[in-house]
Each structure stands twice: as C-alpha cells, then as structure tokens.
PDB file of N, CA and C in Angstrom:
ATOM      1  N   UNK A   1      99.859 126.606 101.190  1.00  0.00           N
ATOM      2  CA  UNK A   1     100.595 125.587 100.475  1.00  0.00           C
ATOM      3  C   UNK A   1     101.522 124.874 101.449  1.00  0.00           C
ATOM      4  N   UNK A   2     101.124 124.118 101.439  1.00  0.00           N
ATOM      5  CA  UNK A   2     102.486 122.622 102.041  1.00  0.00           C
ATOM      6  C   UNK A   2     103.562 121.883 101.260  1.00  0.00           C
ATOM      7  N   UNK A   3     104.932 121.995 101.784  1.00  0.00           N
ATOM      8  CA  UNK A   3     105.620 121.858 101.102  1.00  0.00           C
ATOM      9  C   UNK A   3     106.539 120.876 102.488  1.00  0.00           C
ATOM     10  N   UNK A   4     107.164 120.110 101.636  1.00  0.00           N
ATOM     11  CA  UNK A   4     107.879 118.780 102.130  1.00  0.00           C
ATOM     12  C   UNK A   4     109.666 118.993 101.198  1.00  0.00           C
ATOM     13  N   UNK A   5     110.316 118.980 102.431  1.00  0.00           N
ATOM     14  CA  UNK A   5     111.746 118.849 101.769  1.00  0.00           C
ATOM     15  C   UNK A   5     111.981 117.701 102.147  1.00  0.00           C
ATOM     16  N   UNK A   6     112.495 117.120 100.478  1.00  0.00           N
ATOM     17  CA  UNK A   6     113.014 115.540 100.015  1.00  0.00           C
ATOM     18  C   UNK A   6     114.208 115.328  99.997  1.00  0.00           C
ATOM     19  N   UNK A   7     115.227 114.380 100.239  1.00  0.00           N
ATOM     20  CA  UNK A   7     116.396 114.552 100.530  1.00  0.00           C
ATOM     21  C   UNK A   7     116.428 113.421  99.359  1.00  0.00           C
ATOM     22  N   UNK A   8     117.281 113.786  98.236  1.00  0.00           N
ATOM     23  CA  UNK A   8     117.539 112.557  97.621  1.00  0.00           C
ATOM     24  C   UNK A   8     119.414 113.012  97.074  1.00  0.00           C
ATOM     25  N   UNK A   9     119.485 111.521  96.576  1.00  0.00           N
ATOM     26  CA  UNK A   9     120.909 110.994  96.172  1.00  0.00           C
ATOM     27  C   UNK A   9     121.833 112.461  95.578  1.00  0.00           C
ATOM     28  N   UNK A  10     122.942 113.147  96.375  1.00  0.00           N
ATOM     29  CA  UNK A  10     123.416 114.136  95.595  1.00  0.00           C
ATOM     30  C   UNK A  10     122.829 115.421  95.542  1.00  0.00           C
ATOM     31  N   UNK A  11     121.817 115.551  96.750  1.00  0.00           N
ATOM     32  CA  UNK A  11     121.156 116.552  96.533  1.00  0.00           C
ATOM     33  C   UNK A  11     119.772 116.818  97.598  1.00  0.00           C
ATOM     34  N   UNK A  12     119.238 117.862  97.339  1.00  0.00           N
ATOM     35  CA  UNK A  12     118.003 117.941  97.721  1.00  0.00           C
ATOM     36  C   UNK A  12     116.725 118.603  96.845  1.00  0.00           C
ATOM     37  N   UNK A  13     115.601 118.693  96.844  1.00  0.00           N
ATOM     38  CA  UNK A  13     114.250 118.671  96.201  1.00  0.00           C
ATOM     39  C   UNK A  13     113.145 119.206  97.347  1.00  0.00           C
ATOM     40  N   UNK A  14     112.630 120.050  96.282  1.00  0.00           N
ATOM     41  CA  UNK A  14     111.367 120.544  97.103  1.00  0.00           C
ATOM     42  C   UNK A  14     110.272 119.623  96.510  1.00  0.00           C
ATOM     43  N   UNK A  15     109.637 119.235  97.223  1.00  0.00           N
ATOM     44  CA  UNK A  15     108.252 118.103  96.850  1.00  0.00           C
ATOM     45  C   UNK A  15     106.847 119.093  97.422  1.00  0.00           C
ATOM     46  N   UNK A  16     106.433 119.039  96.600  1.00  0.00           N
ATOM     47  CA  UNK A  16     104.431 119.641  96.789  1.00  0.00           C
ATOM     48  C   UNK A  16     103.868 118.590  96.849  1.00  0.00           C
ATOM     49  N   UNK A  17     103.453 118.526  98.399  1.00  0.00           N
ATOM     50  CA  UNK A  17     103.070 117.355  98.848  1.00  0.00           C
ATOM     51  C   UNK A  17     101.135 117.790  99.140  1.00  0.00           C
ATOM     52  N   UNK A  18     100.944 119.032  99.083  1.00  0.00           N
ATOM     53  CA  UNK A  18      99.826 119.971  98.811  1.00  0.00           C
ATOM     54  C   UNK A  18      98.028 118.665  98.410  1.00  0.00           C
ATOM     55  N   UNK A  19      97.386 118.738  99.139  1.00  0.00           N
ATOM     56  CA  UNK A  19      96.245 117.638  98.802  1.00  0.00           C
ATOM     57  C   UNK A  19      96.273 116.056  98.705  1.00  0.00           C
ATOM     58  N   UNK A  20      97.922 115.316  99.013  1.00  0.00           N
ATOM     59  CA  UNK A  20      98.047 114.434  98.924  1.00  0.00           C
ATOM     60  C   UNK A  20      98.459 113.306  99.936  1.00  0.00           C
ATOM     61  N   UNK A  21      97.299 112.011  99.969  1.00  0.00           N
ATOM     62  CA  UNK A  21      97.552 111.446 101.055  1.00  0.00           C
ATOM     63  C   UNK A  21      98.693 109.989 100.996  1.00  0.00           C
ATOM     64  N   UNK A  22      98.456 109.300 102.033  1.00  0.00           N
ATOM     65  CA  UNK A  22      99.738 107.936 102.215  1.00  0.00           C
ATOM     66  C   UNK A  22      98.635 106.964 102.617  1.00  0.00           C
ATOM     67  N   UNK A  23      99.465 105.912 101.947  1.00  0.00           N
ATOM     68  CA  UNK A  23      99.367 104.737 102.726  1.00  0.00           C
ATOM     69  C   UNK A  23     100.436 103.460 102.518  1.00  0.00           C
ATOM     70  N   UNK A  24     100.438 102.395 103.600  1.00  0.00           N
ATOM     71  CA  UNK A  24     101.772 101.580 103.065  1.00  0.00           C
ATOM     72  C   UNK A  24     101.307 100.616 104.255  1.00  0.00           C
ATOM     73  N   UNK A  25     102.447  99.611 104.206  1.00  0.00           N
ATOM     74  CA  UNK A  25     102.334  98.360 104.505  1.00  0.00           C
ATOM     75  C   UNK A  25     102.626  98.336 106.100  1.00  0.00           C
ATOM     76  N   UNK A  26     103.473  99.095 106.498  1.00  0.00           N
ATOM     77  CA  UNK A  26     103.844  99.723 107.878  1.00  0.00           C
ATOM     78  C   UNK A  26     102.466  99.945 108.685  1.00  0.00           C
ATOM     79  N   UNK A  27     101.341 100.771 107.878  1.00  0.00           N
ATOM     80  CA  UNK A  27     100.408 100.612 108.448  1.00  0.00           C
ATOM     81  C   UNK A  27      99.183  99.779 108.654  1.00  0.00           C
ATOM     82  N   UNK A  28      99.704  98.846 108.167  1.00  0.00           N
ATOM     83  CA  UNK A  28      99.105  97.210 108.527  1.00  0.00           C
ATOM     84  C   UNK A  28      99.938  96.412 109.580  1.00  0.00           C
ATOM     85  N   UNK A  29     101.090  97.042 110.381  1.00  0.00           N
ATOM     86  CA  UNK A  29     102.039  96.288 111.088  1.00  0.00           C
ATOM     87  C   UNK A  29     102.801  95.087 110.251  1.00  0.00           C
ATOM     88  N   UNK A  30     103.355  94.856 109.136  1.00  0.00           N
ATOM     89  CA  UNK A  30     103.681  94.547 108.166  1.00  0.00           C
ATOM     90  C   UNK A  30     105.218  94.956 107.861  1.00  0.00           C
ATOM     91  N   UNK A  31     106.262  93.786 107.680  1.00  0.00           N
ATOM     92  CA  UNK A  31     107.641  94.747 107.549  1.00  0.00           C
ATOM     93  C   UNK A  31     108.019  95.040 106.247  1.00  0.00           C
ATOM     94  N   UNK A  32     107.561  95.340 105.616  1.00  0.00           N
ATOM     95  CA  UNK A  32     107.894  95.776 104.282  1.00  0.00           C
ATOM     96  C   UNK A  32     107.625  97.178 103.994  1.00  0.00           C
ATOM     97  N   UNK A  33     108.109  97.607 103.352  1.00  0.00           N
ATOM     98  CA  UNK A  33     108.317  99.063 102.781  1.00  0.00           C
ATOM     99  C   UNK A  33     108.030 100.006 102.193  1.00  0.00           C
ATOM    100  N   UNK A  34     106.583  99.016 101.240  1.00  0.00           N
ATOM    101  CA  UNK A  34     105.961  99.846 100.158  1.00  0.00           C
ATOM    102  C   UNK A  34     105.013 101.202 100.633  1.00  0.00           C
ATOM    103  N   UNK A  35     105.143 101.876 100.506  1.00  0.00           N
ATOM    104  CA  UNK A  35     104.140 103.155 100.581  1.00  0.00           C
ATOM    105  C   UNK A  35     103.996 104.263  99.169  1.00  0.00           C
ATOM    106  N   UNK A  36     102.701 103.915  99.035  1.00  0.00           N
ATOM    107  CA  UNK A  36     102.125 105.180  98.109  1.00  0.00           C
ATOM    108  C   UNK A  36     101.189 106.168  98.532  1.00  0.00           C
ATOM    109  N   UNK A  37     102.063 107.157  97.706  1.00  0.00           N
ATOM    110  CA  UNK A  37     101.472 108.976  97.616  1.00  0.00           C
ATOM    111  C   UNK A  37     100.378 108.997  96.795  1.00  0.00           C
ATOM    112  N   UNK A  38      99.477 109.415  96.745  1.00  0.00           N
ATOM    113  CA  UNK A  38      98.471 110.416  95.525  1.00  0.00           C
ATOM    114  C   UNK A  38      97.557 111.370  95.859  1.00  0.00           C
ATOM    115  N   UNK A  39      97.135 111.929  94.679  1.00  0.00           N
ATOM    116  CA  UNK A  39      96.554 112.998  95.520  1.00  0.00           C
ATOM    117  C   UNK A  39      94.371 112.358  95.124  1.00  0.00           C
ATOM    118  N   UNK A  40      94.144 111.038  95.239  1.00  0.00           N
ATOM    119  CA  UNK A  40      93.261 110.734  94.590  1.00  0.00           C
ATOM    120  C   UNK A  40      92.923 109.602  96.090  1.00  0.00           C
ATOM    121  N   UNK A  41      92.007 109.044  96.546  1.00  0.00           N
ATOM    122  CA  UNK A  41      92.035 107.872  97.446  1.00  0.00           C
ATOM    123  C   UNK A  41      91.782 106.287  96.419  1.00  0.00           C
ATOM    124  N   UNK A  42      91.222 107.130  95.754  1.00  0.00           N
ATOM    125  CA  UNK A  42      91.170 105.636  93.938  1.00  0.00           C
ATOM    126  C   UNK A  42      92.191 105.191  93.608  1.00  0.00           C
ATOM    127  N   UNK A  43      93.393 106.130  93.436  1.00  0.00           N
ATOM    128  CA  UNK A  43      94.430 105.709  93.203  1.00  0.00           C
ATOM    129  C   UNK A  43      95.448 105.178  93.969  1.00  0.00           C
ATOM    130  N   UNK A  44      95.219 105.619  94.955  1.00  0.00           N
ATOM    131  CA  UNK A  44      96.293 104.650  96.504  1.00  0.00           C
ATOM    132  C   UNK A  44      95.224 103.093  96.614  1.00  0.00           C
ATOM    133  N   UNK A  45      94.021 102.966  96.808  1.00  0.00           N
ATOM    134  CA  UNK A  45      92.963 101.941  96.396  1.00  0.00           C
ATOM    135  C   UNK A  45      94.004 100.800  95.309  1.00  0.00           C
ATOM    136  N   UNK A  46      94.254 101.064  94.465  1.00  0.00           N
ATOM    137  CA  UNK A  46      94.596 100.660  93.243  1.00  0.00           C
ATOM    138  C   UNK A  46      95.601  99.993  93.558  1.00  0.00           C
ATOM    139  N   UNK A  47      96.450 101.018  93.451  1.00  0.00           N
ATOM    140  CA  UNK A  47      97.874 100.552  93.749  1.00  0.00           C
ATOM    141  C   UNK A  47      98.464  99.524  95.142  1.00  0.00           C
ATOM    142  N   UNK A  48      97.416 100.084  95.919  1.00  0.00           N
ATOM    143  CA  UNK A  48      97.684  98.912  97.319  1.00  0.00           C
ATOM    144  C   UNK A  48      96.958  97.584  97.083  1.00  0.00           C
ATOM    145  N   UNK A  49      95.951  97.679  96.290  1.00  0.00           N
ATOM    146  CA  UNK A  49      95.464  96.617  95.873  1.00  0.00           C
ATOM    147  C   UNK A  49      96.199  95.343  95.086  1.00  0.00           C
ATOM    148  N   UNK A  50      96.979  96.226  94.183  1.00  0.00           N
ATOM    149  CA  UNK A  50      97.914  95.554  93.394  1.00  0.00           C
ATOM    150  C   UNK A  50      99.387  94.976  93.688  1.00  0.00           C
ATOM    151  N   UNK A  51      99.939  95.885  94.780  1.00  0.00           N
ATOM    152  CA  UNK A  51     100.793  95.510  95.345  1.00  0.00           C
ATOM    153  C   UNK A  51     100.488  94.235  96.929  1.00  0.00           C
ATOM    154  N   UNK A  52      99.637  94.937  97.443  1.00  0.00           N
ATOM    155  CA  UNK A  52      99.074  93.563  98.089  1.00  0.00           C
ATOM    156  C   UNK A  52      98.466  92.277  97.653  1.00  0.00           C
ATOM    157  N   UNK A  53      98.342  92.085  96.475  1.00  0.00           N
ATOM    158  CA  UNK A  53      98.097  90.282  95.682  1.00  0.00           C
ATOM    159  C   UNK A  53      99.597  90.680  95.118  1.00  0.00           C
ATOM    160  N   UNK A  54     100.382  91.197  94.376  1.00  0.00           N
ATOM    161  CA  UNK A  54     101.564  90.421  93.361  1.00  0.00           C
ATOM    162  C   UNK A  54     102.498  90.383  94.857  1.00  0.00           C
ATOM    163  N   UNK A  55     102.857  90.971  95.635  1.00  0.00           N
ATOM    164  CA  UNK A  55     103.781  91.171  96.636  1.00  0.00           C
ATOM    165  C   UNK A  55     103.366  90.480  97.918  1.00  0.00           C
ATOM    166  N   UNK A  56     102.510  89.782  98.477  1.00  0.00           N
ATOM    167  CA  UNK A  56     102.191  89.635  99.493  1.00  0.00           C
ATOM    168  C   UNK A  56     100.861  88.390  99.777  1.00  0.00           C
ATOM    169  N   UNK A  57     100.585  88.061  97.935  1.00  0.00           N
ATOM    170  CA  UNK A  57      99.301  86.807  98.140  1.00  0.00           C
ATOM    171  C   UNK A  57      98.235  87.588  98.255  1.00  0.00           C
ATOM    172  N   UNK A  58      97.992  88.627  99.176  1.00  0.00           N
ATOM    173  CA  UNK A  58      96.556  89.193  99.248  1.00  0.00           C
ATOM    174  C   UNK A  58      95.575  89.190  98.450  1.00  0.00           C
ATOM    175  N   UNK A  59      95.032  88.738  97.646  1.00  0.00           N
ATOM    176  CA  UNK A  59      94.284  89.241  96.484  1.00  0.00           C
ATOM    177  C   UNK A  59      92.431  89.243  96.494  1.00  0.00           C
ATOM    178  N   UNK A  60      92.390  89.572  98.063  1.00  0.00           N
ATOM    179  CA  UNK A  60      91.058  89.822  98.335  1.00  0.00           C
ATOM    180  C   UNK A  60      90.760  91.195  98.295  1.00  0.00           C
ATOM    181  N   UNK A  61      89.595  91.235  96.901  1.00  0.00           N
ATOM    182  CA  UNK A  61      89.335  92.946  96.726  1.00  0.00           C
ATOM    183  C   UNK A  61      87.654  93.041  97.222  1.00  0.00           C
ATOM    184  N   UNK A  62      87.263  92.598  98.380  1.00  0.00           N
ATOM    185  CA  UNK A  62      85.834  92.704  99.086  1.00  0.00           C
ATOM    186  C   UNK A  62      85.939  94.403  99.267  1.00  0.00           C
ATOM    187  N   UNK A  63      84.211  94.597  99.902  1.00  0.00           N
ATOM    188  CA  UNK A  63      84.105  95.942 100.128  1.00  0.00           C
ATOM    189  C   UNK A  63      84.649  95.975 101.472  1.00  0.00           C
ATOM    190  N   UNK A  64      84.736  94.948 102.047  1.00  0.00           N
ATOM    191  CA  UNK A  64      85.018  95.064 103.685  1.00  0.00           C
ATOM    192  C   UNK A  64      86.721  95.308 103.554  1.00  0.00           C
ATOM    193  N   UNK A  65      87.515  94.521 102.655  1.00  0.00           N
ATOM    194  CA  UNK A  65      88.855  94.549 102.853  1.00  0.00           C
ATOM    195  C   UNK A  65      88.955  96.313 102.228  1.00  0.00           C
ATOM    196  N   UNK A  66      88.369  96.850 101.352  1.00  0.00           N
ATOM    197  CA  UNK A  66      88.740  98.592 100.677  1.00  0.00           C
ATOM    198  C   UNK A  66      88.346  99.172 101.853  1.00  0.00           C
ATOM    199  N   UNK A  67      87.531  98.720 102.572  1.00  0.00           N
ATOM    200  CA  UNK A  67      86.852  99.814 103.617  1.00  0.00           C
ATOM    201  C   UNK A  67      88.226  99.906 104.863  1.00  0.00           C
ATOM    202  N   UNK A  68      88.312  98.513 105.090  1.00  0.00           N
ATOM    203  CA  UNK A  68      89.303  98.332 105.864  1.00  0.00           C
ATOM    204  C   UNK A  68      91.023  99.524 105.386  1.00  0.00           C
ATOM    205  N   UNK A  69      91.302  98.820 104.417  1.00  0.00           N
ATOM    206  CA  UNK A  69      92.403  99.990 104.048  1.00  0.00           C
ATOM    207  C   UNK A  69      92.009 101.588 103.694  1.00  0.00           C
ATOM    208  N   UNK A  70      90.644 101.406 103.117  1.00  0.00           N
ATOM    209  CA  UNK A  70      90.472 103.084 103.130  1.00  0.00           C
ATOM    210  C   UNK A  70      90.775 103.967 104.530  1.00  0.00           C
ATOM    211  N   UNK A  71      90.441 103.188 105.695  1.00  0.00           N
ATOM    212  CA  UNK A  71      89.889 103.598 106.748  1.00  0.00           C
ATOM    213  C   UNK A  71      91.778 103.810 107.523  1.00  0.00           C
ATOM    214  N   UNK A  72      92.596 103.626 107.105  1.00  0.00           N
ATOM    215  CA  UNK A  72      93.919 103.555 107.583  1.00  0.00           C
ATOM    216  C   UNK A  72      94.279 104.865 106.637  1.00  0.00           C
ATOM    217  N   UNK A  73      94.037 105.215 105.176  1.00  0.00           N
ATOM    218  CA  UNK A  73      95.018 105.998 104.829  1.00  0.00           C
ATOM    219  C   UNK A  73      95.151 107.842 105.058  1.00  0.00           C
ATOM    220  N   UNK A  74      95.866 108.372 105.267  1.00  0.00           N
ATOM    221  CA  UNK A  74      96.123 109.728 105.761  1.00  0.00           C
ATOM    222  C   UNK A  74      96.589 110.380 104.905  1.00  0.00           C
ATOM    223  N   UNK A  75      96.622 112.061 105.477  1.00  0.00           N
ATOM    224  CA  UNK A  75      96.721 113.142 104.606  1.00  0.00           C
ATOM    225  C   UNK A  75      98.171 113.319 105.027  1.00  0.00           C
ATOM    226  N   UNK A  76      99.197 113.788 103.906  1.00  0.00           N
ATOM    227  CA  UNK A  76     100.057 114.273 104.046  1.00  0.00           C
ATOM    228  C   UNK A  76     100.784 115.452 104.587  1.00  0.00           C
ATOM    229  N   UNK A  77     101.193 115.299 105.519  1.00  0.00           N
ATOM    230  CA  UNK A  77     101.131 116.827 106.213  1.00  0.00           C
ATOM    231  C   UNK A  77     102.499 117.592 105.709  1.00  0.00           C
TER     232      UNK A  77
END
C-alpha cells in the first residue's frame, strides 16, 4: 500500500493514493495549475478533456490529440 501525506489548511491527512494516476497542464509546458487524480485513465481522459475546451479553447477530442495526452499521464507514486 502507498500512502501520500497531504498537508492541508489547519492540519494534516493521510491520502491513499494506492492505483492512482496524474495528469495536468504543467505537463503540456502550460502555466496553469489544473491537475487531476483518478484511479481510472477514462476518467483523467474526461476531465482533461473538459477542462482543456472550457479553460483553455482546446476543444479538439481526435484520437491523435487522447493518444497524445494519454501518452503523458503517470502513476502516482
């Protein structure tokens, strides 16, 4: 089991970060901030999809552009 200590407001949190990968805008060389967790690659798919057209204009969902971001996102260590 993998476990990630979270530092939040007032406190701290243990996070089970256990099967779940990243991806975000950082790893497009991109200065913005957004990054999502899941433990699914459909669901980071989704969500970067969505945040790249409302946040950023992107709104090209080709197989070449999913392949392209699939091919960037990582496992959480």
């Amino acid at each position: 089991m993998i476990t990630l200590k979270v530092k939040m407001k007032g406190g701290s949190a243990m996070a089970d970060t256990k099967g779940e990968m990243e991806l975000g805008c950082k790893d497009f060389k991109q200065s913005c901030d957004f990054t999502v967790r899941a433990k699914s690659e459909g669901e980071i798919l989704d969500k970067c999809r969505i945040h790249a057209c409302s946040a950023h204009g992107k709104c090209d969902d080709s197989a070449e552009t999913r392949e392209k971001v699939r091919s960037r996102i990582r496992e959480v260590l």
